[in-house]
C-alpha atoms as a PDB file:
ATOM      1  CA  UNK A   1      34.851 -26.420  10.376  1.00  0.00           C
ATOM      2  CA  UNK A   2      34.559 -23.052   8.453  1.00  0.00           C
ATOM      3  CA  UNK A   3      33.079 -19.911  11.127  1.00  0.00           C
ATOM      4  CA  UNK A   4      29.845 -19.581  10.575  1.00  0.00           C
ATOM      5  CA  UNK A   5      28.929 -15.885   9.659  1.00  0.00           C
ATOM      6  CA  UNK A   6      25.778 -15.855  11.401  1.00  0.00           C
ATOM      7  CA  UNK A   7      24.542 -14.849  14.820  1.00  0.00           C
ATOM      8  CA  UNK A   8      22.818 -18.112  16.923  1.00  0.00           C
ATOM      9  CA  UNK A   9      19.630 -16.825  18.551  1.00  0.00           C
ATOM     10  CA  UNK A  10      19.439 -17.684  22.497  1.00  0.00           C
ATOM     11  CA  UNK A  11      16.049 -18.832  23.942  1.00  0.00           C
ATOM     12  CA  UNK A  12      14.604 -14.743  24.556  1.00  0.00           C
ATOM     13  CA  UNK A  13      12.664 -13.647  21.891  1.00  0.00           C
ATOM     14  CA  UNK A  14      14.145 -10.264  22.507  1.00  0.00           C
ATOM     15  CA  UNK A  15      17.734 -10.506  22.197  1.00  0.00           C
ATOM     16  CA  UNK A  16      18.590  -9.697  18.594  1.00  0.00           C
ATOM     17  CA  UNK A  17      21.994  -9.239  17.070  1.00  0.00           C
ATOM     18  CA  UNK A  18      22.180  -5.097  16.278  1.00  0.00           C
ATOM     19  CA  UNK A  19      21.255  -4.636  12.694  1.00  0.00           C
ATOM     20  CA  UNK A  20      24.768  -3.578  11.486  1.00  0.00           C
ATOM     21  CA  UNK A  21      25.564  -7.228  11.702  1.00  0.00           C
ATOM     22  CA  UNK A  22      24.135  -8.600   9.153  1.00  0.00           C
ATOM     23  CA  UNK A  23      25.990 -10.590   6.763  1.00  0.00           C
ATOM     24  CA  UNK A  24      26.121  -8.887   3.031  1.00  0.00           C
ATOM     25  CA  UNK A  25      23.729 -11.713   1.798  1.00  0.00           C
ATOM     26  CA  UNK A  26      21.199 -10.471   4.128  1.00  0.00           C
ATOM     27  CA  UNK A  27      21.377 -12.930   6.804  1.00  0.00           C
ATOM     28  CA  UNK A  28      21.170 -11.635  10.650  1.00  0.00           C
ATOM     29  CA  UNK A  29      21.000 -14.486  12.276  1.00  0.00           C
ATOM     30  CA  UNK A  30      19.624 -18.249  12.418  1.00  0.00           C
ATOM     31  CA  UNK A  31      18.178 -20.537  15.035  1.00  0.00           C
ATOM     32  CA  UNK A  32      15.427 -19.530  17.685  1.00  0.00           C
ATOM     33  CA  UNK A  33      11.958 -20.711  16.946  1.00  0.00           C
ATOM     34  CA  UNK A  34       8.736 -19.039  15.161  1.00  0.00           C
ATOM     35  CA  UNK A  35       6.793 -18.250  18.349  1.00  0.00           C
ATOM     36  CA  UNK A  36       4.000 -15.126  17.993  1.00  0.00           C
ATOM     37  CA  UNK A  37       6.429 -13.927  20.756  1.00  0.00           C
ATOM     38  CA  UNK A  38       9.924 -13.941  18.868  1.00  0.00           C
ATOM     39  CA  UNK A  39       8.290 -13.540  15.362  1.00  0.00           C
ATOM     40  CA  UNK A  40       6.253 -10.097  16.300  1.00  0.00           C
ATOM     41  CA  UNK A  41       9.126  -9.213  18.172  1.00  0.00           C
ATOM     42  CA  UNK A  42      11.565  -9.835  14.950  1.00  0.00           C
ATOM     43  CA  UNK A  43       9.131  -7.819  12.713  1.00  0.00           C
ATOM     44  CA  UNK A  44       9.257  -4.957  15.004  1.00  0.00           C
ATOM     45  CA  UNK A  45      12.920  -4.505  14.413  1.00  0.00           C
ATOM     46  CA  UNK A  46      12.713  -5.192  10.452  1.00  0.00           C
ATOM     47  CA  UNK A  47      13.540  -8.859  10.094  1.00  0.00           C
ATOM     48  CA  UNK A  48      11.752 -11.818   8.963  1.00  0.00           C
ATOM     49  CA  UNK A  49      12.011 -15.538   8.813  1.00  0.00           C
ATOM     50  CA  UNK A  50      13.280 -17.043   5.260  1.00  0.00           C
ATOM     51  CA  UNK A  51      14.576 -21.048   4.932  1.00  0.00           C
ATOM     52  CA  UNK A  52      13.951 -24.190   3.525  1.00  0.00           C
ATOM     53  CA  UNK A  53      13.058 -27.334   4.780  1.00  0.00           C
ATOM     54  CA  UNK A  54      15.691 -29.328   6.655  1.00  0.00           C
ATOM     55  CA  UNK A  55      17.831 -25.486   6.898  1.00  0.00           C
ATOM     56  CA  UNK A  56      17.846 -23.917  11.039  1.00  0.00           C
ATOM     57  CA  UNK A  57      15.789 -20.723  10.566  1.00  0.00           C
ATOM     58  CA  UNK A  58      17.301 -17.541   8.938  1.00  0.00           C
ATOM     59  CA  UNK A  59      16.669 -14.759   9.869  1.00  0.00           C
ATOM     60  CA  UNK A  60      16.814 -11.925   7.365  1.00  0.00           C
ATOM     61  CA  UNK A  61      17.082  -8.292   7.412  1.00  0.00           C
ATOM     62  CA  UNK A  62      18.554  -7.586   3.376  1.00  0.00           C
ATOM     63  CA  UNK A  63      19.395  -3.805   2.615  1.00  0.00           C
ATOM     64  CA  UNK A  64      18.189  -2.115   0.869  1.00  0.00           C
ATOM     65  CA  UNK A  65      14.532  -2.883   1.481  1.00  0.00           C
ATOM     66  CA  UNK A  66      11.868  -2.715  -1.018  1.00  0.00           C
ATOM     67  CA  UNK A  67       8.724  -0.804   0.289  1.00  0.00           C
ATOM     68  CA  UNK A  68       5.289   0.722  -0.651  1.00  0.00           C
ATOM     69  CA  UNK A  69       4.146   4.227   0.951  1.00  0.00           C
ATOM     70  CA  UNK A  70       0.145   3.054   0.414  1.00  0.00           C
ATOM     71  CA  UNK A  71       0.018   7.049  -0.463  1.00  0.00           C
ATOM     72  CA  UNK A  72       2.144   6.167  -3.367  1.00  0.00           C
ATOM     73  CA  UNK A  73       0.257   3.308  -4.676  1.00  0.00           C
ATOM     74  CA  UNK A  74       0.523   3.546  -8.681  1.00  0.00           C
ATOM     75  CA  UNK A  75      -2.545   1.448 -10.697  1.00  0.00           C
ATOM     76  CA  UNK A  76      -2.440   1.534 -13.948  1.00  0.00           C
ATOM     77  CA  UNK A  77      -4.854   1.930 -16.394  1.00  0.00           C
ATOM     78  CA  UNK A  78      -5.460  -1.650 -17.387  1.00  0.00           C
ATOM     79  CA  UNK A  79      -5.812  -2.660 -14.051  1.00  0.00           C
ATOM     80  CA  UNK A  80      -7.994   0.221 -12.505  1.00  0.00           C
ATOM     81  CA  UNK A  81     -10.666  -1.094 -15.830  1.00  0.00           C
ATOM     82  CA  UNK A  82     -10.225  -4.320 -14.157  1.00  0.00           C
ATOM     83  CA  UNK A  83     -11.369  -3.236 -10.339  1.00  0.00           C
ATOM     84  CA  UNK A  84     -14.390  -1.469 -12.149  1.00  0.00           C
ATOM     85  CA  UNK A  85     -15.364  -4.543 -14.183  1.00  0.00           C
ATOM     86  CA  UNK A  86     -15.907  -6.302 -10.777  1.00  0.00           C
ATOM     87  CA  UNK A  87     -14.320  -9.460 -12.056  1.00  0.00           C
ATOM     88  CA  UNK A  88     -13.304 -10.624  -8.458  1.00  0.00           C
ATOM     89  CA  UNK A  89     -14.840 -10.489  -4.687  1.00  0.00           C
ATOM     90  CA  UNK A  90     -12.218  -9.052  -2.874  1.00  0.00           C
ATOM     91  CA  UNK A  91     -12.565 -10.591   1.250  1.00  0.00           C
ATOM     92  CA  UNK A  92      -9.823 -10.132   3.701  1.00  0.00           C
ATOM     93  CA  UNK A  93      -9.096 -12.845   6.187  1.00  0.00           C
ATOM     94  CA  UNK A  94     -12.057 -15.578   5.343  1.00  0.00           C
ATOM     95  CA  UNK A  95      -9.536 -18.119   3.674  1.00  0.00           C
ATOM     96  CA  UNK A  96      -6.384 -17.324   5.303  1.00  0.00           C
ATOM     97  CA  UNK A  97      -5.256 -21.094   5.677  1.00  0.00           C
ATOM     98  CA  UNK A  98      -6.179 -21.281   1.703  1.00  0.00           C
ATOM     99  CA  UNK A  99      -4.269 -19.130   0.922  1.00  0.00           C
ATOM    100  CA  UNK A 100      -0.930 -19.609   2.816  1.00  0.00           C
ATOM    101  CA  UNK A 101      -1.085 -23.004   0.701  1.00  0.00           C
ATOM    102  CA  UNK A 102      -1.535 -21.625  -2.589  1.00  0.00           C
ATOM    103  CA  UNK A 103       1.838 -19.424  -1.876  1.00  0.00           C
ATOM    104  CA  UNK A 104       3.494 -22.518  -1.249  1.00  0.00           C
ATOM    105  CA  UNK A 105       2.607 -24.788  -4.130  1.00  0.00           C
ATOM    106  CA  UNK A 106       3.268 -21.390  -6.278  1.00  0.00           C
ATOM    107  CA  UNK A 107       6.182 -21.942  -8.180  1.00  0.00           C
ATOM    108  CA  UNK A 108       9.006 -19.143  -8.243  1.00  0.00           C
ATOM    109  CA  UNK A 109      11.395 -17.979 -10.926  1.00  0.00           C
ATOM    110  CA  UNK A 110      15.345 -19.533  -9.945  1.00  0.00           C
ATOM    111  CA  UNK A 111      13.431 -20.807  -6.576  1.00  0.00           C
ATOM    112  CA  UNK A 112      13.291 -25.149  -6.422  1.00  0.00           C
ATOM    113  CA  UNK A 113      10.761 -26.075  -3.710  1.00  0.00           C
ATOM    114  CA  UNK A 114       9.102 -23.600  -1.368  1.00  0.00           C
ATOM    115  CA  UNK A 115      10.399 -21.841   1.517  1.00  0.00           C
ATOM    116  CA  UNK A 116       6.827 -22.012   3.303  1.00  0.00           C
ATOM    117  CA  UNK A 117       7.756 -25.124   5.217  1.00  0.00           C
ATOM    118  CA  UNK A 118       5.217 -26.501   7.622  1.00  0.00           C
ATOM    119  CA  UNK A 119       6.535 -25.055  10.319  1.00  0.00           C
ATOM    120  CA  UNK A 120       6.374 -21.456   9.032  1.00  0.00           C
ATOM    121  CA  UNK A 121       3.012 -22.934   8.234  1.00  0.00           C
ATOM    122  CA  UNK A 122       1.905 -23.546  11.767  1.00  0.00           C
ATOM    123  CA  UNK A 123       3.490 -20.207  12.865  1.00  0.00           C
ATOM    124  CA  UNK A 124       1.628 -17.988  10.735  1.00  0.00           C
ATOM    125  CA  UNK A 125      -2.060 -19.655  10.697  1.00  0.00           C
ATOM    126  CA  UNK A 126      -0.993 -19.344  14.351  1.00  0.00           C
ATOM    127  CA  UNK A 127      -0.604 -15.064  13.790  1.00  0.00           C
ATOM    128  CA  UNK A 128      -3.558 -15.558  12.518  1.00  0.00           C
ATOM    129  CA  UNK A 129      -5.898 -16.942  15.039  1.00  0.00           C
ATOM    130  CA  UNK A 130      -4.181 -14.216  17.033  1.00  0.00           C
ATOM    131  CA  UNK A 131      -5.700 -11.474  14.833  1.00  0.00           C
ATOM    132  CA  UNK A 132      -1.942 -10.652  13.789  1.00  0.00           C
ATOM    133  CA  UNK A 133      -1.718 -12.044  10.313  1.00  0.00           C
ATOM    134  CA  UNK A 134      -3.773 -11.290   7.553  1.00  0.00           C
ATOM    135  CA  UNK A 135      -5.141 -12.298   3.712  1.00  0.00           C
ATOM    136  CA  UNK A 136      -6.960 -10.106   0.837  1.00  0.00           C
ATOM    137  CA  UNK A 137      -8.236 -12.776  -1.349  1.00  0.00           C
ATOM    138  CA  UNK A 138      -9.970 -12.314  -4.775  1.00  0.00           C
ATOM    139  CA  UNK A 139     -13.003 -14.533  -5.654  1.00  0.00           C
ATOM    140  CA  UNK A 140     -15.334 -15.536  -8.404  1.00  0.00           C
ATOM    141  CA  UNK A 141     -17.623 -17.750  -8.569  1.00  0.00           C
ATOM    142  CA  UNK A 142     -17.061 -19.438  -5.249  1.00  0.00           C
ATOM    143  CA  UNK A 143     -13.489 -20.073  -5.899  1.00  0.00           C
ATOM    144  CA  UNK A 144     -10.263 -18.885  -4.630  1.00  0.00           C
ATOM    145  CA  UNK A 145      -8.538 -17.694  -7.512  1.00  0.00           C
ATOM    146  CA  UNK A 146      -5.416 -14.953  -6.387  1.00  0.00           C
ATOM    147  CA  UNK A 147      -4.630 -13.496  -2.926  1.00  0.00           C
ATOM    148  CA  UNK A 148      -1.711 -12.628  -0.639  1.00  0.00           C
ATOM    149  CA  UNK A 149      -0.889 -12.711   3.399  1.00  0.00           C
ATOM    150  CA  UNK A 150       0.992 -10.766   5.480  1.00  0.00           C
ATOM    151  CA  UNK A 151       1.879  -9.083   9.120  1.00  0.00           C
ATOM    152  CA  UNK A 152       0.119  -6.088  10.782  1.00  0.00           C
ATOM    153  CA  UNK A 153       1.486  -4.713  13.478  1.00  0.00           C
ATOM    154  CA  UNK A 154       1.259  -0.746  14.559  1.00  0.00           C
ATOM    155  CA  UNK A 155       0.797   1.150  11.504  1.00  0.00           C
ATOM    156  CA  UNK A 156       2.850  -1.262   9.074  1.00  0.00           C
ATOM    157  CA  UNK A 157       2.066  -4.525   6.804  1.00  0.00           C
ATOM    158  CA  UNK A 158       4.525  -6.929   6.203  1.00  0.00           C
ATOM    159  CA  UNK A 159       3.424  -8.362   3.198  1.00  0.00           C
ATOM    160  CA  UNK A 160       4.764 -12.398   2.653  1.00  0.00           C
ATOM    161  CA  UNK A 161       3.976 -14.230  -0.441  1.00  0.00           C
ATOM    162  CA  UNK A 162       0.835 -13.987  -3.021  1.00  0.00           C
ATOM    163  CA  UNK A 163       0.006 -16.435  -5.687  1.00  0.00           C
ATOM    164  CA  UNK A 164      -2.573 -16.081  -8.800  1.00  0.00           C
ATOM    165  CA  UNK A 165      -4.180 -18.864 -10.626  1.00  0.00           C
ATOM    166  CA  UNK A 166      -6.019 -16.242 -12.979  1.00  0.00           C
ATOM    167  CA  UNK A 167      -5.327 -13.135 -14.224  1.00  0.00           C
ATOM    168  CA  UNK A 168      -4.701 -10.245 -12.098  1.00  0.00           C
ATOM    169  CA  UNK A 169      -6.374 -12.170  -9.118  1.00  0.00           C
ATOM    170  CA  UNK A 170      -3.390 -11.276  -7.146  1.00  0.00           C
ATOM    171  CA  UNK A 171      -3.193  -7.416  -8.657  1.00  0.00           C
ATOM    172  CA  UNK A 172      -6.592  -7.045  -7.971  1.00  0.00           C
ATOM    173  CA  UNK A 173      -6.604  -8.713  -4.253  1.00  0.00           C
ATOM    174  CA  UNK A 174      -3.467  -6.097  -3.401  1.00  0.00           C
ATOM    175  CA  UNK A 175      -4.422  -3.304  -5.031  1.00  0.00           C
ATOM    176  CA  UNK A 176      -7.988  -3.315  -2.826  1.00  0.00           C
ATOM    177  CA  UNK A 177      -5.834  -4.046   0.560  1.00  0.00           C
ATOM    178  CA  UNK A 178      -3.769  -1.230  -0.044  1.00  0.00           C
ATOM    179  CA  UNK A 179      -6.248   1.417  -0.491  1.00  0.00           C
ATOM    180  CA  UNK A 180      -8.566   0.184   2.675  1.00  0.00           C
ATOM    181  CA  UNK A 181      -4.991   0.240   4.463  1.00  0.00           C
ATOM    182  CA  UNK A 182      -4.568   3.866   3.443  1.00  0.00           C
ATOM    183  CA  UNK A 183      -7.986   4.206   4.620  1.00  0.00           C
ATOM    184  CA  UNK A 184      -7.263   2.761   7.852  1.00  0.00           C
ATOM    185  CA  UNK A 185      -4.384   5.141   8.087  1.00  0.00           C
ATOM    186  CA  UNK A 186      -1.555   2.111   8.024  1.00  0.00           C
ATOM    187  CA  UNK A 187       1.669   4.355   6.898  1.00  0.00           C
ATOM    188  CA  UNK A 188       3.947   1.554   5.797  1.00  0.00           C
ATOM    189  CA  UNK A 189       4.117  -2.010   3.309  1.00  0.00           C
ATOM    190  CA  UNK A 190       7.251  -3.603   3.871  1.00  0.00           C
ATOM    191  CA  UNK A 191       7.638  -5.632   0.364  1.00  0.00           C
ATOM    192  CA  UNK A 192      10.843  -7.696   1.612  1.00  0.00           C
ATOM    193  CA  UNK A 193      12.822  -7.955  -2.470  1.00  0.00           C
ATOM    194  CA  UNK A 194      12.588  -6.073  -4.998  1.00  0.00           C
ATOM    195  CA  UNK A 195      10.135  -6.971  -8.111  1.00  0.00           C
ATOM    196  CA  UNK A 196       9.299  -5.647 -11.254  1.00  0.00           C
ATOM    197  CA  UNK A 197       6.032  -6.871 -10.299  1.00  0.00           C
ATOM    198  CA  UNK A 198       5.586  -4.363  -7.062  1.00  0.00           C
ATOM    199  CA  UNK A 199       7.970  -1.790  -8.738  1.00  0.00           C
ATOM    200  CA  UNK A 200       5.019  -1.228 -11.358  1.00  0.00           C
ATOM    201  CA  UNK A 201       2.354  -0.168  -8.184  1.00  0.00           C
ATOM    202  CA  UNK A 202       5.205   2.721  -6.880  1.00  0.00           C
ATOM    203  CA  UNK A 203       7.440   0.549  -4.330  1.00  0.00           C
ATOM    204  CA  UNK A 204      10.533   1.277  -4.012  1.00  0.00           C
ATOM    205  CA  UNK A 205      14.371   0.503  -2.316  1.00  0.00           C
ATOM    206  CA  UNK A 206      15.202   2.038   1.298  1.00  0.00           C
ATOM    207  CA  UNK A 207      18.354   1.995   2.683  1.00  0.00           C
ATOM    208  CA  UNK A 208      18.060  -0.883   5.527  1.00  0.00           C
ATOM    209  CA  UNK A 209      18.848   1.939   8.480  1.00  0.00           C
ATOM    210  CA  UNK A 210      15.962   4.128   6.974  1.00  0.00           C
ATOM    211  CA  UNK A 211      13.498   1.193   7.036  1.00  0.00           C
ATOM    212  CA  UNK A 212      14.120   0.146  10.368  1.00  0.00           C
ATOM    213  CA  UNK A 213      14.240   3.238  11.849  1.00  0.00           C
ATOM    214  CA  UNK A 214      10.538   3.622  10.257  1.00  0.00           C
ATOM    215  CA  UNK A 215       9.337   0.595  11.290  1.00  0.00           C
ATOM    216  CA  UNK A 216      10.558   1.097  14.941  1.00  0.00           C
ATOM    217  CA  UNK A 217       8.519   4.155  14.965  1.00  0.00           C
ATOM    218  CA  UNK A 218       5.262   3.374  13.490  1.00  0.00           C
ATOM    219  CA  UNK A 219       4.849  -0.066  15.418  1.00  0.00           C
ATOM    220  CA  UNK A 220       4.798   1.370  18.505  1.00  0.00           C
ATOM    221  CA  UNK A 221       1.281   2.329  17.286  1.00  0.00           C
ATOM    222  CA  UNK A 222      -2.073   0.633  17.930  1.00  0.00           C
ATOM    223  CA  UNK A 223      -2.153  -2.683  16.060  1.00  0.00           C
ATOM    224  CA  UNK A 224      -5.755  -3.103  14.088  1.00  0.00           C
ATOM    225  CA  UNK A 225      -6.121  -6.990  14.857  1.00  0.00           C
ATOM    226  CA  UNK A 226      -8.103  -9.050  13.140  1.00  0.00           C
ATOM    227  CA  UNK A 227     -10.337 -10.210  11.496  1.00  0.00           C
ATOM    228  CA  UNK A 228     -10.076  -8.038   8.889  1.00  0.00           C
ATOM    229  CA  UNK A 229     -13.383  -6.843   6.946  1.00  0.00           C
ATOM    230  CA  UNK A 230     -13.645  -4.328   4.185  1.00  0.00           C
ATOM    231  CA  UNK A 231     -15.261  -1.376   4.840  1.00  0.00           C
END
């Protein structure tokens, strides 16, 4: 049997593989579980869960890392017309469970299934209740039509998947999180891989030791738990 290139997780949720051995296709590590305990404890050192169904969990730490300064935040023009029309009721964290099951039925370019399996499922409506994990969602008239969840802890969000099912529900739905993030002082928007998509709102590639060095510092800051509410 070939080696394997990937560290096996052992049963406490804080004993990580260092950083510098992750595999060049991004992969730290795989096994473990998605406990609040070994999850928060994985996004404090830069690394999040990625798999599909009937796969052990993989772990994931890529480099370079695509981020967002919220200071940085780039709208453009069409977009900002859009936020002043008032097309969509932006609400954070009243549809959370919603919206983790758009993401997954959302299909993805060169992507066949989803990798929101119903354990990750469980594990992040879990986050949730625990005031941990978060969703801006845009609304008009009384439906769910774009939004986007993610991690908070200390003074970074790690944002997971969004979906849209009109246009620039999604666009609309992040571009109000970010600014009441910058309002709330969060420093930091971890967007995983790189997209043309984010690229256009100012994020941008971080060497993998630069981002986790960042992170490491600005999570040992107070966590705002939820819920979340506008201000």
């Amino acid at each position: 049997m070939p080696r394997v290139p990937y560290a096996l997780l052992g049963p406490d949720p804080e004993q990580w593989p260092p950083i510098e051995k992750t595999h060049t296709d991004g992969i730290l590590a795989f096994g473990g579980d998605l406990s609040p305990r070994r999850l928060t404890a994985a996004y404090a050192r830069g690394i999040f869960p990625w798999y599909s169904e009937g796969l052990p969990i993989l772990w994931h730490c890529p480099d370079p890392r695509f981020v967002l300064d919220p200071a940085k935040l780039h709208v453009p023009k069409s977009l900002e017309k859009e936020l002043k029309r008032a097309t969509y009721e932006v609400r954070l964290d009243t549809a959370f469970e919603q919206v983790i099951d758009h993401c997954a039925k959302t299909p993805r370019e060169g992507q066949r299934g989803t990798w929101i399996t119903r354990e990750m499922r469980a594990a992040y409506v879990q986050l949730h209740r625990l005031g941990l994990a978060h969703s801006a969602e845009a609304w008009a008239d009384g439906k769910l039509l774009g939004g986007l969840y993610g991690v908070s802890l200390g003074d970074v969000f790690f944002g997971e998947s969004m979906f849209a099912l009109a246009p620039d529900a999604s666009k609309v739905a992040f571009v109000t999180l970010v600014r009441e993030l910058i309002r709330w002082g969060l420093a930091l928007i971890d967007c995983q891989q790189e997209t043309a998509h984010l690229a256009r709102f100012g994020a941008e590639s971080w060497p993998r030791q630069r981002f986790v060095a960042r992170v490491a510092e600005l999570v040992t800051r107070p966590t705002r738990s939820g819920p979340w509410k506008l201000g």
